[in-house]
Protein backbone atom coordinates (compact mmCIF):
# COMPACT_ATOMS: atom_id res chain seq x y z
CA UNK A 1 -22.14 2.94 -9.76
CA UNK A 2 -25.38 4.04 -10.89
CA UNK A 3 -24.05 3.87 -14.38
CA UNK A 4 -23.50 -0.20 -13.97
CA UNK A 5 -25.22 -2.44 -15.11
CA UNK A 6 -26.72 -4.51 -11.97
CA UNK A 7 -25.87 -7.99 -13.80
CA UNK A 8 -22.26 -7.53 -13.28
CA UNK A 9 -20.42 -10.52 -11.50
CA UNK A 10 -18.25 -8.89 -9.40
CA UNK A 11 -17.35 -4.92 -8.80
CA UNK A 12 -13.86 -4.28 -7.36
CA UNK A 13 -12.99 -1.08 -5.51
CA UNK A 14 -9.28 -0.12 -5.09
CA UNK A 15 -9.09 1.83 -2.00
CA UNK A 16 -6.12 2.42 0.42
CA UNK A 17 -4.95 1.88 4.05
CA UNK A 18 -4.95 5.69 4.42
CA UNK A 19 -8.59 5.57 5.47
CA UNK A 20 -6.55 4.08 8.92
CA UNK A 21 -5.53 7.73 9.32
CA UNK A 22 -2.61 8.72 11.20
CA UNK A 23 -1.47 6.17 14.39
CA UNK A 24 1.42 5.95 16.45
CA UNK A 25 2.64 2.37 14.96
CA UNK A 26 -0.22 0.41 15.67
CA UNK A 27 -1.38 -2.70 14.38
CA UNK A 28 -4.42 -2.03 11.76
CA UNK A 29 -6.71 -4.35 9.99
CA UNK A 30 -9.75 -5.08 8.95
CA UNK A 31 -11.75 -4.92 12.41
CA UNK A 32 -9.80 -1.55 12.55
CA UNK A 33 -12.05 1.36 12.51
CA UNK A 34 -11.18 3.94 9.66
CA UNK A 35 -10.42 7.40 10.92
CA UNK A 36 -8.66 8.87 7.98
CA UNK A 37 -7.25 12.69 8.49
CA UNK A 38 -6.04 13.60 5.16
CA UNK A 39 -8.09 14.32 2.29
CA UNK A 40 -7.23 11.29 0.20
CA UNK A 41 -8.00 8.96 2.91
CA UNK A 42 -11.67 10.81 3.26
CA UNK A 43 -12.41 10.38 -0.24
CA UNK A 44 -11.64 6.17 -0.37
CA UNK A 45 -13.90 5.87 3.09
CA UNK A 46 -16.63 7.81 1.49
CA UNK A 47 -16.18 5.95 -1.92
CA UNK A 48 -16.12 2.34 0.78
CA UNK A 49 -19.14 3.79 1.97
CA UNK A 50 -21.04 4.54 -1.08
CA UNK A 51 -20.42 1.03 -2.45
CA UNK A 52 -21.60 0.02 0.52
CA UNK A 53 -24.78 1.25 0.52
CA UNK A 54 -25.55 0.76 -2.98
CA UNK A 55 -27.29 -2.39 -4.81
CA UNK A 56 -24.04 -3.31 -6.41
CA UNK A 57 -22.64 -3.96 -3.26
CA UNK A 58 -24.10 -7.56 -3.18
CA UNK A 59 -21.15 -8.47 -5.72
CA UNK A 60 -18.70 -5.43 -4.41
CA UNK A 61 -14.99 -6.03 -2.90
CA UNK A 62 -13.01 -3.34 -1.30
CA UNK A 63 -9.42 -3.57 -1.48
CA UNK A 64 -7.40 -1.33 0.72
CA UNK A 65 -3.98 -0.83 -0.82
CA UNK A 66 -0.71 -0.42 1.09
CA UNK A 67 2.05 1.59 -0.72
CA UNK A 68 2.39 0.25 -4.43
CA UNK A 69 6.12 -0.32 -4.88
CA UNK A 70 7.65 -1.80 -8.25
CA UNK A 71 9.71 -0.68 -11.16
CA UNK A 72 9.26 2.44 -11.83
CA UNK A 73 7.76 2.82 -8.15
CA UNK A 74 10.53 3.67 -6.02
CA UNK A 75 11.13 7.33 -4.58
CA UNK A 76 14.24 9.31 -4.59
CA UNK A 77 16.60 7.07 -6.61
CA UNK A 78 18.36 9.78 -7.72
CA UNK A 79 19.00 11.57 -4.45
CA UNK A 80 20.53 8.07 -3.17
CA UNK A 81 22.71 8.40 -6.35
CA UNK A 82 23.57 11.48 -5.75
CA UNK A 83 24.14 11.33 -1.86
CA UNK A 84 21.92 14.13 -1.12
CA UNK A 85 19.56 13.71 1.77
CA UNK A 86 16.02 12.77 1.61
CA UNK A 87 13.17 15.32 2.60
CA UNK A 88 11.18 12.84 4.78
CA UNK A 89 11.82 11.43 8.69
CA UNK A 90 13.63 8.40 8.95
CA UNK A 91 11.22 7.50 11.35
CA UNK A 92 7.65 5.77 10.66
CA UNK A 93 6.65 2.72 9.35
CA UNK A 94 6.21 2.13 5.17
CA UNK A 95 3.48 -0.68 4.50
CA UNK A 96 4.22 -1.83 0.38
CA UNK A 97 2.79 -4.22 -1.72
CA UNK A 98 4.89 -5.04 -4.88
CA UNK A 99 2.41 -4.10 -7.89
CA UNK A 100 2.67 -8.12 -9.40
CA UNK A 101 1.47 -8.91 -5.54
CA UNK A 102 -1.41 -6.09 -6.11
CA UNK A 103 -2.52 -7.49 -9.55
CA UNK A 104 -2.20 -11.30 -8.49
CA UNK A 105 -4.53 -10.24 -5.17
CA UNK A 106 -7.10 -8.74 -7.29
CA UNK A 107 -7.54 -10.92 -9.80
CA UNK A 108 -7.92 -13.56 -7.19
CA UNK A 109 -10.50 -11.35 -5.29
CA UNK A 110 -12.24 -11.20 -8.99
CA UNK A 111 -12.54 -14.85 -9.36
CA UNK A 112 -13.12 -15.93 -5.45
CA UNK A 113 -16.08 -17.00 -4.54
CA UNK A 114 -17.51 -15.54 -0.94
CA UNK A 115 -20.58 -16.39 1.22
CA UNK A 116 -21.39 -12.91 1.43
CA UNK A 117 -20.60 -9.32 -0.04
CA UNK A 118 -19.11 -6.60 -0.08
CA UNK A 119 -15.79 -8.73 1.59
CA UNK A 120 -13.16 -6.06 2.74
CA UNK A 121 -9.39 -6.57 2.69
CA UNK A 122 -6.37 -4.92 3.43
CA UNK A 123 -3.59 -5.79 1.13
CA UNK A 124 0.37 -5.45 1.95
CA UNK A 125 2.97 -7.53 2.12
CA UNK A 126 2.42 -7.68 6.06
CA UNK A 127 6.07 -6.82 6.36
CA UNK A 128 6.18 -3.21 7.14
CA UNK A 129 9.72 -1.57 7.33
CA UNK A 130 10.59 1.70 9.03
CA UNK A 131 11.17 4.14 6.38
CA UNK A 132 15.24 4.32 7.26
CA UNK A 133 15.85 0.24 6.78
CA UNK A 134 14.12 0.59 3.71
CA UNK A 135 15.97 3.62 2.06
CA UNK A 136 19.03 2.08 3.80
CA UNK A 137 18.67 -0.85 1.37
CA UNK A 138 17.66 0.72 -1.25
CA UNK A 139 21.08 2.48 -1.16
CA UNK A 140 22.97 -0.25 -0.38
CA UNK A 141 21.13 -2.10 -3.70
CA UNK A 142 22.37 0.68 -5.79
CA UNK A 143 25.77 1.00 -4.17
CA UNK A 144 25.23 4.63 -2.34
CA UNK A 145 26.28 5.60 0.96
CA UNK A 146 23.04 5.38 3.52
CA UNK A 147 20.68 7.55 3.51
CA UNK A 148 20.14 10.80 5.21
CA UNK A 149 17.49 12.27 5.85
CA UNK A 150 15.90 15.80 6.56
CA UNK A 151 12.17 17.15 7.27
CA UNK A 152 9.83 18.37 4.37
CA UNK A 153 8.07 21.54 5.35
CA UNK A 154 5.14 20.22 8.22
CA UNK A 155 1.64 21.85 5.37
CA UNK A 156 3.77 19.36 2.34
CA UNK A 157 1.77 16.26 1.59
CA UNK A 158 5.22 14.17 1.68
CA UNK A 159 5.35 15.29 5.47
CA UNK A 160 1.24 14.66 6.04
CA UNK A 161 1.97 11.05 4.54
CA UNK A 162 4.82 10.62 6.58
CA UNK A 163 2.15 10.79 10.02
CA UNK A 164 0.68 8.14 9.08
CA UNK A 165 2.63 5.63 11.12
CA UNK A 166 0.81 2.36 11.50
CA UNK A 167 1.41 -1.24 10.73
CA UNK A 168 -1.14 -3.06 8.13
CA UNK A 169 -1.84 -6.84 8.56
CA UNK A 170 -2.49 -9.05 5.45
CA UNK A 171 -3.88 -12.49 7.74
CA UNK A 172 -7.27 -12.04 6.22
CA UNK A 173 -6.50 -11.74 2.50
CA UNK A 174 -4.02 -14.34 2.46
CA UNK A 175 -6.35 -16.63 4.36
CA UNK A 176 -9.22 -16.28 2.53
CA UNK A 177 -7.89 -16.16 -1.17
CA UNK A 178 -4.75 -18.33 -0.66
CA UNK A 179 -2.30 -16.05 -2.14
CA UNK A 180 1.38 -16.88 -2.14
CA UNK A 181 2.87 -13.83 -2.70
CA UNK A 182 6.12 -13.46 -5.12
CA UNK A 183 7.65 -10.74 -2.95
CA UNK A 184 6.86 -11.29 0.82
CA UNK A 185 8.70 -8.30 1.76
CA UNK A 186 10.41 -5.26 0.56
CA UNK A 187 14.00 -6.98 0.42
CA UNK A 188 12.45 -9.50 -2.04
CA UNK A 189 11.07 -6.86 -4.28
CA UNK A 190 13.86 -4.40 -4.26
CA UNK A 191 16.29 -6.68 -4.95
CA UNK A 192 14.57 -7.63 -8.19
CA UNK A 193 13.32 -4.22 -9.54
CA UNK A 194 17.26 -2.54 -9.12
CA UNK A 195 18.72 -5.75 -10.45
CA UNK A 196 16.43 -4.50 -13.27
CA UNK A 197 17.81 -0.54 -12.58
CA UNK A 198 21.37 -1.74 -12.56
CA UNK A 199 21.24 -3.56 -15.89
CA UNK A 200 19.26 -0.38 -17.60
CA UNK A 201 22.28 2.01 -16.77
């Protein structure tokens, strides 16, 4: 920050919803206080928190990410394939914003105008799935049998992520910049990126 020069329109901070910590399926959002456990989630509140109290801040937005899914971006396509089980609990709630949503959001935040700074926003699709409907149609997308799934070992960060079981709103960032996103949930997106997948093979 220091580094900046203080003439700069607008400073953008990618951050994450894992400053939310872990919850028991919850509603989260902006008002939410951050209470993040893992060490990730520390590091984006204390980077928040440093923007915050620096003179950049006056032009600073913080954008806390939900899981970035696209192509590319999606986990354990080949154990679907191959009908082996996947080391995470069906369980829990996934929060995902397609990466076009992600870009489209912040270039909007980049180019909004606001009566006062730093603005905060979460960013997701506000659609979160439990983790078993979404693997469920992943497989069904690439024509696998649905999923199974097993525990990873409780000290993996796979099985720390998993935890985190909360449910991120998007009201605020769709209100304020107007957004229309292309993929409003994970159905949208996933049909698109292994329509993409399928035609590769």
């Amino acid at each position: 920050l220091d580094a900046l020069p203080l003439d700069i329109s607008r400073f953008i901070y990618i951050s994450t919803t894992g400053v939310y910590g872990t919850a028991e399926g919850p509603w989260v959002d902006e008002e939410t206080e951050p209470a993040p456990a893992r060490d990730g989630g520390l590091a984006a509140l204390a980077a928040e928190n440093n923007l915050r109290s620096h003179e950049i801040s006056a032009r600073g937005i913080i954008l806390r990410l939900a899981g970035i899914y696209g192509p590319g971006r999606v986990p354990f396509l080949d154990l679907l394939r191959a009908g082996e089980a996947i080391p995470a609990p069906g369980s829990g709630y996934l929060n995902l914003i397609h990466v076009d949503d992600a870009a489209l959001i912040t270039t909007l935040a980049a180019d909004a105008n606001f009566s006062s700074l730093p603005q905060v926003f979460c960013v997701s699709d506000g659609q979160p799935v439990v983790r078993r409907e979404y693997y469920r149609e992943v497989a069904r997308l690439i024509g696998s049998k649905p999923p199974a799934f097993i525990d990873a070992p409780l000290d993996s960060p796979r099985a720390q992520r998993a935890a985190s079981n909360r449910r991120v709103k998007n009201d605020l960032v769709t209100r304020e910049l107007g957004v229309q996103l292309r993929f409003p949930s994970y159905r949208e997106g996933l049909a698109e990126i292994l329509a993409r997948f399928a035609a590769s093979e």
